[in-house]
Protein backbone atom coordinates (compact mmCIF):
# COMPACT_ATOMS: atom_id res chain seq x y z
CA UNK A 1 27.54 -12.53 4.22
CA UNK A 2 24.98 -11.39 6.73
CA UNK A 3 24.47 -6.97 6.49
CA UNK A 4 25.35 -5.15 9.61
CA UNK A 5 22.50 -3.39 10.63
CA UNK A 6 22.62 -0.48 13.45
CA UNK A 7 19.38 0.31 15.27
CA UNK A 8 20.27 3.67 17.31
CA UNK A 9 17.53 4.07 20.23
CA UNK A 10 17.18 7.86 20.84
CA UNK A 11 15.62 7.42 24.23
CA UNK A 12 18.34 6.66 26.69
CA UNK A 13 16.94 3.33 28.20
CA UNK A 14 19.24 1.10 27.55
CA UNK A 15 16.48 -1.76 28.12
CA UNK A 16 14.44 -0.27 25.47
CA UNK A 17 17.16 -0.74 22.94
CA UNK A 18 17.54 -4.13 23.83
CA UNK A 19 13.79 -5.17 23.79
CA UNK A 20 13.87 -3.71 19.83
CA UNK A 21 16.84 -4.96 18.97
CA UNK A 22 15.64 -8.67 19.86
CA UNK A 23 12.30 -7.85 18.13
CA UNK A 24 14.82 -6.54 14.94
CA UNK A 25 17.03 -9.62 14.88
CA UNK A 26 13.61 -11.92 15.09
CA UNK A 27 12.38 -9.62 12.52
CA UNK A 28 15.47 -10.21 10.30
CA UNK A 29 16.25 -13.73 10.60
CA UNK A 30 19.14 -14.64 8.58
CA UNK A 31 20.24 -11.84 6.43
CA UNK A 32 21.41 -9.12 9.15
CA UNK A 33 23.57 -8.97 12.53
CA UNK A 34 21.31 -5.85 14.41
CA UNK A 35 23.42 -3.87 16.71
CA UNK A 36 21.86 -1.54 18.86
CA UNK A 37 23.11 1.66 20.24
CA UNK A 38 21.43 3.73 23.00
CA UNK A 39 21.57 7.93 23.29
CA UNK A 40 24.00 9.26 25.72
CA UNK A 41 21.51 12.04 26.75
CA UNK A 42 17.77 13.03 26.22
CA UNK A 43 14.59 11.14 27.89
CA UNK A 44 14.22 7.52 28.98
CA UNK A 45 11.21 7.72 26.83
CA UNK A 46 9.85 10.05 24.30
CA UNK A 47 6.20 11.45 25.79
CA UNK A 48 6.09 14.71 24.27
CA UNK A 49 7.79 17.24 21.51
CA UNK A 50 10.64 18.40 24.00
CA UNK A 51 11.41 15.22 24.04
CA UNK A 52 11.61 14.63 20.40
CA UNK A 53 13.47 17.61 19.45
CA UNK A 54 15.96 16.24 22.44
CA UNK A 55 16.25 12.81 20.45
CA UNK A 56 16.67 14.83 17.33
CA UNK A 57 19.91 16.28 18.80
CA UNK A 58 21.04 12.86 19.65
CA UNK A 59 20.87 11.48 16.53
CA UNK A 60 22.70 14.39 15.19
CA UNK A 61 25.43 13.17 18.00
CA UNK A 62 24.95 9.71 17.16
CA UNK A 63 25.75 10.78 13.41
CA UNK A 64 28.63 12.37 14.31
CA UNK A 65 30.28 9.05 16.13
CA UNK A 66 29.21 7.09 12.52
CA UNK A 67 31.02 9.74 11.05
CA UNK A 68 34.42 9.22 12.97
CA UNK A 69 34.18 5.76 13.09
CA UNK A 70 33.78 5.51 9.20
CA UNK A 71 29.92 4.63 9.14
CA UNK A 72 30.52 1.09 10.10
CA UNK A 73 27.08 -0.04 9.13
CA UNK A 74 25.59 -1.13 5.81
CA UNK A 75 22.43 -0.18 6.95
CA UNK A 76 20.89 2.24 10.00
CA UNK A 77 17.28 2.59 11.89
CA UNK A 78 16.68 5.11 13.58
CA UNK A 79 14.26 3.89 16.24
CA UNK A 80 12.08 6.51 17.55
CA UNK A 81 8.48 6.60 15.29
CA UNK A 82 8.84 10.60 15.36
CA UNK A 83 11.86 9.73 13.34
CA UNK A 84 13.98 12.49 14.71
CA UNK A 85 17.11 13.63 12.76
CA UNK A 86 16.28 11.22 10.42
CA UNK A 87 16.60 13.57 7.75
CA UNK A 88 19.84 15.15 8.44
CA UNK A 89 21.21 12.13 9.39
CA UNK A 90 20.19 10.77 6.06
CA UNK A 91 21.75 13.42 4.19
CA UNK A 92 25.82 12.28 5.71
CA UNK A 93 25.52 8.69 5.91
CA UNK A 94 27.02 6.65 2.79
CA UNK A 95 24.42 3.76 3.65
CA UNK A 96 20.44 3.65 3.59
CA UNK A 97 18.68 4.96 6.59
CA UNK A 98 15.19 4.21 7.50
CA UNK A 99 12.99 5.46 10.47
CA UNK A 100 10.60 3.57 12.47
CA UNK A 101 7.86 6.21 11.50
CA UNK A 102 7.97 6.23 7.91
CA UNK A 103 8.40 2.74 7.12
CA UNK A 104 5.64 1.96 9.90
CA UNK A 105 3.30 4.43 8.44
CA UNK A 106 4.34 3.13 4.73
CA UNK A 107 3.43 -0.99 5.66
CA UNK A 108 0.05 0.48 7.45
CA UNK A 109 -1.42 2.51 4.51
CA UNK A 110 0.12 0.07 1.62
CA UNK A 111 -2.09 -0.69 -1.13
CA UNK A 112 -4.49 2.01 -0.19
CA UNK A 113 -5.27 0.72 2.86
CA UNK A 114 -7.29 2.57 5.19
CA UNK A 115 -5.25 2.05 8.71
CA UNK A 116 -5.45 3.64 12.11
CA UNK A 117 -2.85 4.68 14.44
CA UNK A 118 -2.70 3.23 18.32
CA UNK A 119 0.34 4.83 20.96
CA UNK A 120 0.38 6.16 24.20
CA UNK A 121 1.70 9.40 23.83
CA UNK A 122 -1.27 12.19 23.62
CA UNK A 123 1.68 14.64 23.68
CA UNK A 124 2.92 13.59 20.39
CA UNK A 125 -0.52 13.71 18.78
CA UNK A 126 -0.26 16.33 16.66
CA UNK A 127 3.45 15.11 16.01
CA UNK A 128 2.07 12.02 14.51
CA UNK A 129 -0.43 13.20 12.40
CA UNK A 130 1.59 15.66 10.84
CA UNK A 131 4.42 12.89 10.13
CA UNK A 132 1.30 10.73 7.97
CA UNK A 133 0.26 14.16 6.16
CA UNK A 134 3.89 14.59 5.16
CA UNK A 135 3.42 10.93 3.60
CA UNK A 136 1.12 11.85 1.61
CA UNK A 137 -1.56 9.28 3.21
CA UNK A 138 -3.96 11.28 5.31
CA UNK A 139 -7.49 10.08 3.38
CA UNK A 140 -5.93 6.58 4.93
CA UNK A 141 -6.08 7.44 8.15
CA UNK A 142 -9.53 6.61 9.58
CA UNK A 143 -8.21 7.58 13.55
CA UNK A 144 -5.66 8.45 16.14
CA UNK A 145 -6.45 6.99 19.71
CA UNK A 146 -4.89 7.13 22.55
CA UNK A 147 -4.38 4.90 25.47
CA UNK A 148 -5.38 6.58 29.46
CA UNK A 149 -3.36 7.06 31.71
CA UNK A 150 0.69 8.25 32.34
CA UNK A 151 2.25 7.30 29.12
CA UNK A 152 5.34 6.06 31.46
CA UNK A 153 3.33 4.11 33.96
CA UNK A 154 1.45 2.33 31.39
CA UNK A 155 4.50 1.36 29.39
CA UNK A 156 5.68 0.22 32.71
CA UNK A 157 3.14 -2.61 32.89
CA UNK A 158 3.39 -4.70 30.14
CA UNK A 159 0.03 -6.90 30.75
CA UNK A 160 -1.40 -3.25 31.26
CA UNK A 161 -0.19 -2.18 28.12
CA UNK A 162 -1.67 -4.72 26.31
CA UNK A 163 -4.92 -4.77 27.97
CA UNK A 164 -4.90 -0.90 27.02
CA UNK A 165 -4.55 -1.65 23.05
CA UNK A 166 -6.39 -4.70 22.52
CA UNK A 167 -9.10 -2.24 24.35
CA UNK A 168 -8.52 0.55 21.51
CA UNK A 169 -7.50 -2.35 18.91
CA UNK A 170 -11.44 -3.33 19.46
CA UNK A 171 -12.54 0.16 18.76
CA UNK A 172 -10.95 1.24 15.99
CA UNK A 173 -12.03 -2.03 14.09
CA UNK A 174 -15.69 -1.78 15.15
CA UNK A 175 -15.99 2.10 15.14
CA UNK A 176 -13.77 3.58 12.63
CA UNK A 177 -13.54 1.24 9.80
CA UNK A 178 -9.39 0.75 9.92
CA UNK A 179 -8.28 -2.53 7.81
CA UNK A 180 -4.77 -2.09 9.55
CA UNK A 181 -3.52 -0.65 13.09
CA UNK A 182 -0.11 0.80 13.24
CA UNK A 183 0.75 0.38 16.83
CA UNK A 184 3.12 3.61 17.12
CA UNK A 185 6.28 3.48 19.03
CA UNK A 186 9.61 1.53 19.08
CA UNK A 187 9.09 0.44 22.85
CA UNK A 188 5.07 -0.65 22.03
CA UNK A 189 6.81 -3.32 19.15
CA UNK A 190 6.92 -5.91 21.69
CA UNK A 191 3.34 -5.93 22.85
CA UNK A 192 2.18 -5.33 18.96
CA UNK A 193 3.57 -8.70 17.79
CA UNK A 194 2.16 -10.07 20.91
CA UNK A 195 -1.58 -8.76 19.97
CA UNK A 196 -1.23 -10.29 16.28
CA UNK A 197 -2.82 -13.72 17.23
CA UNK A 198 -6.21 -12.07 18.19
CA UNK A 199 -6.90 -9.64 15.44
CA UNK A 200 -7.73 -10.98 11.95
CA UNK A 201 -6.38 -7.58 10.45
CA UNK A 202 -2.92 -6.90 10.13
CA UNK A 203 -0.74 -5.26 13.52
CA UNK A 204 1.71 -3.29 12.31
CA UNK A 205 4.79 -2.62 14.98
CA UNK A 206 7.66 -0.24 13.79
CA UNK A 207 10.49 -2.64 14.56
CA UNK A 208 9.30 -4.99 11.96
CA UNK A 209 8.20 -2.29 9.63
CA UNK A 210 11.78 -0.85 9.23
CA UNK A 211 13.70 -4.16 9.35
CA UNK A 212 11.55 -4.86 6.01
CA UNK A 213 12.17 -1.71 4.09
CA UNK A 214 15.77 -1.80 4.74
CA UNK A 215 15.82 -5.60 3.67
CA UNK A 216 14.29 -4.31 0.32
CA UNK A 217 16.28 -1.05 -0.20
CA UNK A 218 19.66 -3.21 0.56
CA UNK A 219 18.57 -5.82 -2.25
CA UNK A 220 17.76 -3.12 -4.26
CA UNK A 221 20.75 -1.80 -3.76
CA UNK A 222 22.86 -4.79 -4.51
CA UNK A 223 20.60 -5.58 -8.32
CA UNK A 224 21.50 -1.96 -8.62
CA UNK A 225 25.59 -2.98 -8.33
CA UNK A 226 25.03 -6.18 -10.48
CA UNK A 227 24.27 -4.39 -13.22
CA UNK A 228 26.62 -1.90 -13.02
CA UNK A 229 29.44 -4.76 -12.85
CA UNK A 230 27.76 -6.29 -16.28
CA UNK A 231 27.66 -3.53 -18.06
């Protein structure tokens, strides 16, 4: 029987959801049914830390819905690479919960692996470096960059987008010595798994990241019960 797996967006583009939740059911193939759920306030899309302290609250709200309904789910992303409320969410539900940001930045530095770190947010910056500290991976890190321009507006324009990081795909290979780029940012998945084909080192997008580690902790999960029944 296939897991139920709910992706909660906590941007309130309703588009956005949709885009990762195609990207999560690709992702998954045959062992989940992805449902996605979109915030009912907060920003279309996360640019700066107002914005993810915003999406923090609506995860808290989005918890609190779970919570009524009986946590239908055996499984929850949270889909936002700041992973708000990921914690606190973590701490109610009765399932495993995994966030975009920790399982992205866990499949970019695995093995060691020096790995740099691609978005469009210069806002968040600081945000995102502090989230790869906290992982305990900062001598893996070889760079942050940036792409120019309105974060919105360049989002907008998908050929734009990728033209933007393929541009600082190029650079971090041939200046800063990265073995993997983490392309950060649930609505960036898309255009990551586009860019694959033309890099020979590996493009990490957070959609794919997360649908991975949940597959793992859910197996995991159900050795754990096997062996509880036998003994």
């Amino acid at each position: 029987m296939k897991s139920r797996i709910v992706l909660f967006n906590p941007n309130t583009s309703s588009t956005v959801t949709a885009d990762m939740v195609a990207i999560a059911k690709e992702s998954a193939g045959e062992w989940a049914d992805i449902h996605g759920h979109t915030a009912e306030f907060g920003a279309p899309i996360i640019v700066n830390a107002c914005d993810l302290e915003t999406a923090g609250q609506a995860v808290d709200a989005f918890a609190e819905r779970m919570l009524d309904a009986g946590w239908p789910a055996d499984g929850i992303v949270i889909g936002a690479f700041g992973d708000p409320g990921l914690a606190a969410i973590r701490s109610q539900a009765p399932v495993p919960v995994v966030g975009f940001g920790e399982a992205a930045i866990a499949a970019a530095a695995a093995g060691g692996r020096a790995f740099s770190i691609v978005t469009t947010t210069p806002q968040l910056k600081s945000s995102i470096r502090q989230q790869v500290e906290q992982f305990g991976v900062n001598e893996n890190l070889r760079s942050i960059r940036m792409t120019p321009g309105v974060p919105e507006e360049v989002m907008a324009d998908a050929d734009r987008l990728d033209r933007e990081l393929v541009q600082l795909i190029d650079k971090v290979m041939a200046e800063d010595g990265a073995k993997a780029v983490l392309v950060a940012g649930g609505p960036l998945s898309a255009s990551a798994r586009r860019l694959r084909q033309r890099f020979a080192l590996p493009i990490i997008d957070p959609v794919t990241a997360s649908l991975k580690r949940l597959g793992q902790m859910l197996r995991q999960a159900q050795r754990e019960d096997m062996c509880d029944d036998i003994v």
